[in-house]
N, C-alpha and C. Protein backbone atom coordinates (compact mmCIF):
# COMPACT_ATOMS: atom_id res chain seq x y z
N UNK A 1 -59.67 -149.98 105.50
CA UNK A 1 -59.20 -149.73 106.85
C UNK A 1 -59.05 -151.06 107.62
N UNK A 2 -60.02 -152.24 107.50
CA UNK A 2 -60.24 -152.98 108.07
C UNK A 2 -58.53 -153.95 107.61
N UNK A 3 -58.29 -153.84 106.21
CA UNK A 3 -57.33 -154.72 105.45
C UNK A 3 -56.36 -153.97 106.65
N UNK A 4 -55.96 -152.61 106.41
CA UNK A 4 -54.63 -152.44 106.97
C UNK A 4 -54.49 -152.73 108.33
N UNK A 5 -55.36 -152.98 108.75
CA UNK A 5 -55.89 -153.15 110.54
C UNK A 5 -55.27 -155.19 110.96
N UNK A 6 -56.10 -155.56 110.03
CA UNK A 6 -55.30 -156.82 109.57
C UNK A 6 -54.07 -157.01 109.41
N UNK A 7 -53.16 -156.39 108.35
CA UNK A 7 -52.11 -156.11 108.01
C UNK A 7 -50.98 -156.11 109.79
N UNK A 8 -51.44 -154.87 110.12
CA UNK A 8 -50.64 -154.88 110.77
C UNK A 8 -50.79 -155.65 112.01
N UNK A 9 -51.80 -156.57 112.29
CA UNK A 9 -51.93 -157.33 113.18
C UNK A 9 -51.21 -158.82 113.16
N UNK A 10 -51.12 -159.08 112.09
CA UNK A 10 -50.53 -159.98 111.24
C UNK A 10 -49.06 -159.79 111.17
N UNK A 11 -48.64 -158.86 111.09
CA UNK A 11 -47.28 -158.51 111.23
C UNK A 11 -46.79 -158.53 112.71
N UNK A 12 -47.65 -157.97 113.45
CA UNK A 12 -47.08 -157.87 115.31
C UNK A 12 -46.72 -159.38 115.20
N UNK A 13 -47.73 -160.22 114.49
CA UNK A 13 -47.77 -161.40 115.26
C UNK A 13 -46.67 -162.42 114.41
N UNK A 14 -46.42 -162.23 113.71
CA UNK A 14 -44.83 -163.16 112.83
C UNK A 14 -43.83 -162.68 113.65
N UNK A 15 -43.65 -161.05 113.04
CA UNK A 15 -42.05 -160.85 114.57
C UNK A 15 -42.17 -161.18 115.88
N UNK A 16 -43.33 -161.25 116.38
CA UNK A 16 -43.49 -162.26 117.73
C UNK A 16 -42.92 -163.46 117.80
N UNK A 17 -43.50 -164.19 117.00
CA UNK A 17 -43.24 -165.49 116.83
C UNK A 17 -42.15 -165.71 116.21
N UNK A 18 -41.38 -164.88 115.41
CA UNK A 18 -39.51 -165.04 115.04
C UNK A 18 -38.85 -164.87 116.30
N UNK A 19 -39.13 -163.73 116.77
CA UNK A 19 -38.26 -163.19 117.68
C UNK A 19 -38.70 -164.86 118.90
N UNK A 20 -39.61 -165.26 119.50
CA UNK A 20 -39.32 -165.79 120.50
C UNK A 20 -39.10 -167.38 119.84
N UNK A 21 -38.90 -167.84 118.57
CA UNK A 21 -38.11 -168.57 118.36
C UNK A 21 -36.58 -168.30 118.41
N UNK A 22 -36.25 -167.12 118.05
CA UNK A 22 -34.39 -166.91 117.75
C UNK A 22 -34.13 -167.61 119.51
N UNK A 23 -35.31 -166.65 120.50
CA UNK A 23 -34.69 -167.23 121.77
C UNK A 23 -34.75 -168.17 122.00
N UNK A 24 -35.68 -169.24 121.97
CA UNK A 24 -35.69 -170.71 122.24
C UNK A 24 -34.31 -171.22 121.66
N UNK A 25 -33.72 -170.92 120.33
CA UNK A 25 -32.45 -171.60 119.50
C UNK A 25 -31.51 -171.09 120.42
N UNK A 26 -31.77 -169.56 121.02
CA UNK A 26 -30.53 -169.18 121.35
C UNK A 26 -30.22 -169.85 122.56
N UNK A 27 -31.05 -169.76 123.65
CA UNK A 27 -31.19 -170.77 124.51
C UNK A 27 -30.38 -172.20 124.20
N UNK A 28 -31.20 -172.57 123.82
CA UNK A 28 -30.33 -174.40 123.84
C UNK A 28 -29.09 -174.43 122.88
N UNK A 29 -28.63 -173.26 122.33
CA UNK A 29 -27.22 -173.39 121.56
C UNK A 29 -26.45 -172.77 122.83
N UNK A 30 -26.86 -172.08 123.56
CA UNK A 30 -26.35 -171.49 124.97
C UNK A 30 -26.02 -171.96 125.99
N UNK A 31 -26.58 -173.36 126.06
CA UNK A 31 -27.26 -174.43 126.88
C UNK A 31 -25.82 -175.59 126.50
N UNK A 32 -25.66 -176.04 124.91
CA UNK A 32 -24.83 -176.72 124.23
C UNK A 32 -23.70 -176.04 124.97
N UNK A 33 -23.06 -175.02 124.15
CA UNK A 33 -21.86 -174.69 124.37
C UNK A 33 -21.25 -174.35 126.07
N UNK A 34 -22.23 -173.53 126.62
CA UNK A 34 -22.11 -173.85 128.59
C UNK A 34 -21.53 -175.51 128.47
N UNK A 35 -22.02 -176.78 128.34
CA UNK A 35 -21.58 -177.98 128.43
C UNK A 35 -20.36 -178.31 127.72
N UNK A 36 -19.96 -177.50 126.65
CA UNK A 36 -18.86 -177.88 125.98
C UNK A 36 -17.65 -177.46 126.81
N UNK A 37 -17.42 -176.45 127.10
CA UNK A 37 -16.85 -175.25 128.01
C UNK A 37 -16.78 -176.46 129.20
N UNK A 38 -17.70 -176.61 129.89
CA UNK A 38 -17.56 -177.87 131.26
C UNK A 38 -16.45 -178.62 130.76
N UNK A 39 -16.70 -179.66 129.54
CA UNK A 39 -16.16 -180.64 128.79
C UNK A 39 -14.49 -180.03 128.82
N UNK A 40 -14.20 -179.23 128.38
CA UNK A 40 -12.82 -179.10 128.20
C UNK A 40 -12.37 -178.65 129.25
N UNK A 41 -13.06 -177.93 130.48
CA UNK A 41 -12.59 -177.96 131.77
C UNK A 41 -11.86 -179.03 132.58
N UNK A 42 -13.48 -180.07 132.03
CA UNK A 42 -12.65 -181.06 133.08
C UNK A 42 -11.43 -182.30 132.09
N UNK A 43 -11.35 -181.91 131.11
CA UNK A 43 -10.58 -182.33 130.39
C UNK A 43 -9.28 -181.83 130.77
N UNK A 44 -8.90 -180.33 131.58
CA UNK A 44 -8.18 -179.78 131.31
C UNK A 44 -7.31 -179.26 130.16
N UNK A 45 -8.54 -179.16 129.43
CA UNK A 45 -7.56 -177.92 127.90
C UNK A 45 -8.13 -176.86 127.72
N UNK A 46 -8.98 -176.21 129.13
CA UNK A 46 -8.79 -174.63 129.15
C UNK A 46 -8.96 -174.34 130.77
N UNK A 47 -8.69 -173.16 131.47
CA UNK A 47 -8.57 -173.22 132.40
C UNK A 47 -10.12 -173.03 133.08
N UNK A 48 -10.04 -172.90 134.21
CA UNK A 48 -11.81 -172.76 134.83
C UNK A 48 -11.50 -171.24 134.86
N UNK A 49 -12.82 -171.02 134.75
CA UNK A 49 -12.64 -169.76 134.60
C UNK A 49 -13.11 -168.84 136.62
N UNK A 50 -12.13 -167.91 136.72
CA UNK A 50 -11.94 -167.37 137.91
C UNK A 50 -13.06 -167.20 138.68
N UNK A 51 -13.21 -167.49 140.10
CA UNK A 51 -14.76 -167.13 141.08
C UNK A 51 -14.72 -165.66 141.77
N UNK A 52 -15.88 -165.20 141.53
CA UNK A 52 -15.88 -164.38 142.48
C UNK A 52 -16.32 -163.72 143.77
């Protein structure tokens, strides 16, 4: 009882720790491309995109 008690404590705690890495990556690849998007703005080779 004690093993499976383990088990699954051990498990909460990896998909924890995947999952709030994917966000940290997703974040600063989110972070990258927002700046790229700027970049060709003010480059003018895409348009700004509309305010509202």
């Amino acid at each position: 009882m004690t093993l499976l008690l383990l088990v699954g404590v051990g498990w909460l705690s990896m998909r924890t720790v995947l999952l709030l890495s994917q966000v940290s990556r997703h974040s600063s690849e989110a972070q990258l491309g927002r700046t790229f998007q700027q970049e060709l703005r003010d480059r003018g080779l895409i348009d700004a995109p509309p305010h509202s």
